[in-house]
N, C-alpha and C. Protein backbone atom coordinates (compact mmCIF):
# COMPACT_ATOMS: atom_id res chain seq x y z
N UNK A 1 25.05 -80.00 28.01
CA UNK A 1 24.70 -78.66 28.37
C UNK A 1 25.88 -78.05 29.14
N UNK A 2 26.52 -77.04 28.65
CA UNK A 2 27.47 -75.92 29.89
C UNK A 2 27.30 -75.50 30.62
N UNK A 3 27.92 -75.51 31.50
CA UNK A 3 27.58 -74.37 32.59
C UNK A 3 27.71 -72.73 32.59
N UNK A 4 26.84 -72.18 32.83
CA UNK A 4 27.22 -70.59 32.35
C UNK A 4 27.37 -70.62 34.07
N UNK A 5 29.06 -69.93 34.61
CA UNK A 5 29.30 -69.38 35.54
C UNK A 5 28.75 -67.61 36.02
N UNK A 6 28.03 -67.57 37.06
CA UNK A 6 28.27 -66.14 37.48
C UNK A 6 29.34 -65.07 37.63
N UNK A 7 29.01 -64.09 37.32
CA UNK A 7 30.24 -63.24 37.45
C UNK A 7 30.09 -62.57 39.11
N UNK A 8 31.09 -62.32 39.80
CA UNK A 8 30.83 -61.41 40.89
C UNK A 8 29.80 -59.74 40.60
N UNK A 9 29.28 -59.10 41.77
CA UNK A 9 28.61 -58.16 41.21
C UNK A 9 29.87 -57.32 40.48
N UNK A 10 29.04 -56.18 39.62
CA UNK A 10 29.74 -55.75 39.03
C UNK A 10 30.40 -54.39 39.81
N UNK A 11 29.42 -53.64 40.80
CA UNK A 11 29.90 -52.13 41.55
C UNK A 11 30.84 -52.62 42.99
N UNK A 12 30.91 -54.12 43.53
CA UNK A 12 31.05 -54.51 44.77
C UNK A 12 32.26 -55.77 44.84
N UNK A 13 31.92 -56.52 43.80
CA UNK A 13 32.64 -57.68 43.30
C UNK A 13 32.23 -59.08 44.21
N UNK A 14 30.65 -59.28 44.72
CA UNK A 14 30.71 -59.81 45.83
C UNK A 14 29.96 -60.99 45.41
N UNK A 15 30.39 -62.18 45.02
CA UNK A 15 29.20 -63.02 44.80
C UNK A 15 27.45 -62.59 44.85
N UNK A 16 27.02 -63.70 43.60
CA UNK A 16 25.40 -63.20 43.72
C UNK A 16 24.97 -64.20 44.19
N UNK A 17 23.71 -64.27 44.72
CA UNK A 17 22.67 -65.84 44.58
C UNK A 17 21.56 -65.37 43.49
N UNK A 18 20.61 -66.83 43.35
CA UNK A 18 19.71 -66.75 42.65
C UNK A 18 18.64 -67.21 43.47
N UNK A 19 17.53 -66.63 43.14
CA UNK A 19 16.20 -67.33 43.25
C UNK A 19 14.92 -67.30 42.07
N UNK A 20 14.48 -68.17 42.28
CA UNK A 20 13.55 -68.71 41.02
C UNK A 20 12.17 -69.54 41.18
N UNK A 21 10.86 -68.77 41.22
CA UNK A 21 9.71 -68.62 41.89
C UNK A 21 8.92 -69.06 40.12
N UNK A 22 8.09 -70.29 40.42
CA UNK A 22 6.82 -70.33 39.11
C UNK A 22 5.43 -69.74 40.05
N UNK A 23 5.10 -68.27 39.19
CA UNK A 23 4.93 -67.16 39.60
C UNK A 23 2.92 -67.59 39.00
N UNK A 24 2.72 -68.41 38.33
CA UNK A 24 1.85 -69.40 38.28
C UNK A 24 2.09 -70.12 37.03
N UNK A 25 0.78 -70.52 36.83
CA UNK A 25 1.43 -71.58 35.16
C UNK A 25 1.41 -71.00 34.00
N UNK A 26 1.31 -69.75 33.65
CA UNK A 26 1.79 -69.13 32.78
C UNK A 26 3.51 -68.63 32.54
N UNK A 27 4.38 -68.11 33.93
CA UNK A 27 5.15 -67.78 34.11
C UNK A 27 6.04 -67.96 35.01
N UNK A 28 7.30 -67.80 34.80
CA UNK A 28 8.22 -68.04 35.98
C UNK A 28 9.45 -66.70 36.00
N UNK A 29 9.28 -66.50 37.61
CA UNK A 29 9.50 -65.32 37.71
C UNK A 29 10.85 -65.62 38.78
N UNK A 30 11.68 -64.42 38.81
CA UNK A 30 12.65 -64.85 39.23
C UNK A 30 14.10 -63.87 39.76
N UNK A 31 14.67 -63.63 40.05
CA UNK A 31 16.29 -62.81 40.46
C UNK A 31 17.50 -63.53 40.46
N UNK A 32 18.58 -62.74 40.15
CA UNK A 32 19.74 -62.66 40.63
C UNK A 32 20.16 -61.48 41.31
N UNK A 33 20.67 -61.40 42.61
CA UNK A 33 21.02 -60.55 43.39
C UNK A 33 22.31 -60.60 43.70
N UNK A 34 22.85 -59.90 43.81
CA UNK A 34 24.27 -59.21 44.99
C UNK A 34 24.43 -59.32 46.52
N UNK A 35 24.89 -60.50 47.14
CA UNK A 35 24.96 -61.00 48.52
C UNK A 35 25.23 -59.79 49.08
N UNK A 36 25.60 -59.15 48.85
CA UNK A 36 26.15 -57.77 49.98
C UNK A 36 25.01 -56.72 50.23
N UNK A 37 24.73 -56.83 51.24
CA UNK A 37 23.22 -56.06 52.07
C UNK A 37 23.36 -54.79 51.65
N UNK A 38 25.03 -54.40 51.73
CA UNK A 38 24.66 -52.42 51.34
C UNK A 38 24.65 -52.51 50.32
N UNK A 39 24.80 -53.44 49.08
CA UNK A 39 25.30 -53.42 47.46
C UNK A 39 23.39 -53.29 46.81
N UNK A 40 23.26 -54.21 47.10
CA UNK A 40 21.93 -54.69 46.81
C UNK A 40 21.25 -54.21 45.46
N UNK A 41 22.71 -54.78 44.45
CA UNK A 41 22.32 -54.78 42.71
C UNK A 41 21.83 -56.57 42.40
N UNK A 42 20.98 -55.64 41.19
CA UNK A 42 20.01 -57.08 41.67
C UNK A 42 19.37 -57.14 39.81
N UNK A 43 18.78 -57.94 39.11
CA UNK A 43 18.54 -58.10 38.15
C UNK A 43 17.11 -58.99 38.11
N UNK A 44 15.90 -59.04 37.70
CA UNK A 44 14.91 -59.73 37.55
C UNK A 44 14.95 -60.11 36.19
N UNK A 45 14.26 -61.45 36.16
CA UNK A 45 13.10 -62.09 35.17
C UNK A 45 12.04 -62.46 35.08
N UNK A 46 11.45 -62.37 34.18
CA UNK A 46 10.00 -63.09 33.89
C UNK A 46 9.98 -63.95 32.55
N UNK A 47 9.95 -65.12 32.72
CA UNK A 47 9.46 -65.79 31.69
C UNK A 47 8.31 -66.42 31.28
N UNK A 48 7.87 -66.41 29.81
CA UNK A 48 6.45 -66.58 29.63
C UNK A 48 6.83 -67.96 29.33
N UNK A 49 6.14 -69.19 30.28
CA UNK A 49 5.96 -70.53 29.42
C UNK A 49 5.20 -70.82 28.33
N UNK A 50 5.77 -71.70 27.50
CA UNK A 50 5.54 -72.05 26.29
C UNK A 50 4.42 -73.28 26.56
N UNK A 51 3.09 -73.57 25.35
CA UNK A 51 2.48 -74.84 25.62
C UNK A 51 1.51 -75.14 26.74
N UNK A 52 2.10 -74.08 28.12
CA UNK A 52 1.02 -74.05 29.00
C UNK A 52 1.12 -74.93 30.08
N UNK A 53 2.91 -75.63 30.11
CA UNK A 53 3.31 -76.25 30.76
C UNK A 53 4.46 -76.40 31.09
N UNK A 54 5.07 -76.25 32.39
CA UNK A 54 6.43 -76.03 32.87
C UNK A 54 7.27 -76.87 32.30
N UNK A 55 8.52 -76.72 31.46
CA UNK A 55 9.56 -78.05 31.79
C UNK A 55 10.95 -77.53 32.55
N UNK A 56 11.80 -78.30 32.58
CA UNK A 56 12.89 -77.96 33.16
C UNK A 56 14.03 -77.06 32.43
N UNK A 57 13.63 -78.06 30.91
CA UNK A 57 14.75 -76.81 30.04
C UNK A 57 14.00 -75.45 29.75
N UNK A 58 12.97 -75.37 30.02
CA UNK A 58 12.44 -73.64 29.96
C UNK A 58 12.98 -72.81 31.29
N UNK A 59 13.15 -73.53 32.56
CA UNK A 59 13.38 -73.47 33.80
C UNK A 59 15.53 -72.58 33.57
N UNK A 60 15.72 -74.02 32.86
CA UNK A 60 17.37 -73.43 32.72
C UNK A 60 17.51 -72.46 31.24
N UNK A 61 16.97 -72.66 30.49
CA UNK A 61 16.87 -71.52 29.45
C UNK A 61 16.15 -70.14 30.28
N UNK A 62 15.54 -70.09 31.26
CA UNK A 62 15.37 -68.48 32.23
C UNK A 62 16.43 -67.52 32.54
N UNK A 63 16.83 -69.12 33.25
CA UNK A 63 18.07 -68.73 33.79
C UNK A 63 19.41 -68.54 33.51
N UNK A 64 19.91 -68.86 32.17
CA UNK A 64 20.59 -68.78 31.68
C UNK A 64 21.06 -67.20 31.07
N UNK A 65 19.16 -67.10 30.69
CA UNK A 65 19.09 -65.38 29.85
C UNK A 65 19.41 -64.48 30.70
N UNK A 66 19.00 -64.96 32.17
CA UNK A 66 19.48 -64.03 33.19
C UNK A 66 20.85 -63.91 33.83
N UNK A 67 21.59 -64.99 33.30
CA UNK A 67 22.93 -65.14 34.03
C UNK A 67 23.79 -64.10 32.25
N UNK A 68 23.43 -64.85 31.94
CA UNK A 68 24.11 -64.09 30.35
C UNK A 68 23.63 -62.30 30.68
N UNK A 69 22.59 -61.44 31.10
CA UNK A 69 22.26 -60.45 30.98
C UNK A 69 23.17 -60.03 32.35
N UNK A 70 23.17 -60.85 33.93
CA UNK A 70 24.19 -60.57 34.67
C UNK A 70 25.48 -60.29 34.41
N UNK A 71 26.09 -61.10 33.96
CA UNK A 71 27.48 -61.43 33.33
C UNK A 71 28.00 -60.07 32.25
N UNK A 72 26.78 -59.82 31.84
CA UNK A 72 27.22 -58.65 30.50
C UNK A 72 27.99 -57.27 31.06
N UNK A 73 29.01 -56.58 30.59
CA UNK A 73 29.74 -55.85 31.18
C UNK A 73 29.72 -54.59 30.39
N UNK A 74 29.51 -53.57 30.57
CA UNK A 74 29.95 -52.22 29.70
C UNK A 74 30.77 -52.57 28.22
N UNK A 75 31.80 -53.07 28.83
CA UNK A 75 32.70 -53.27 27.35
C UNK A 75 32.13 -54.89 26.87
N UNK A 76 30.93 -55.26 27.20
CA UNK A 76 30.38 -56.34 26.41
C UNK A 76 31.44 -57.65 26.42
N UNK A 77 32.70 -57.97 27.80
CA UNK A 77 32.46 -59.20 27.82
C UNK A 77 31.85 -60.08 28.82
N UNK A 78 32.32 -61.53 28.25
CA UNK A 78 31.59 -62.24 28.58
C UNK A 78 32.38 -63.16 29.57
């Protein structure tokens, strides 16, 4: 498996963090944000679990969709 790196924000350039909440057992819900208090660009997810039961690669497949949708830039790279 690769690692998909974060990009800095995109209006600030300031590192993001993540957090990642199972929002109950249907879903897992979740952010990437912009460390900088005045910046405070920020991106959510929700994912619907599959089967009706958490695993871990649904956990990093979330997060991935959300780092790939972070990462995405006007001129579409990557």
């Amino acid at each position: 498996m690769s690692e998909i790196k974060l990009k800095p924000c995109p209006f600030c350039k300031t590192p993001p963090y993540t957090s990642i909440e199972c929002a109950n057992d249907t879903k897992i819900k979740g952010y990437i944000q912009c460390d900088n208090p005045d910046c405070g660009a920020r991106i959510d997810f929700e994912y619907k679990i599959k089967n009706g039961f958490l695993t871990f690669d649904e956990v990093i497949e979330a997060l991935n969709e959300t780092i790939e949708a972070w990462n995405r830039r006007a001129n579409n790279e990557r």
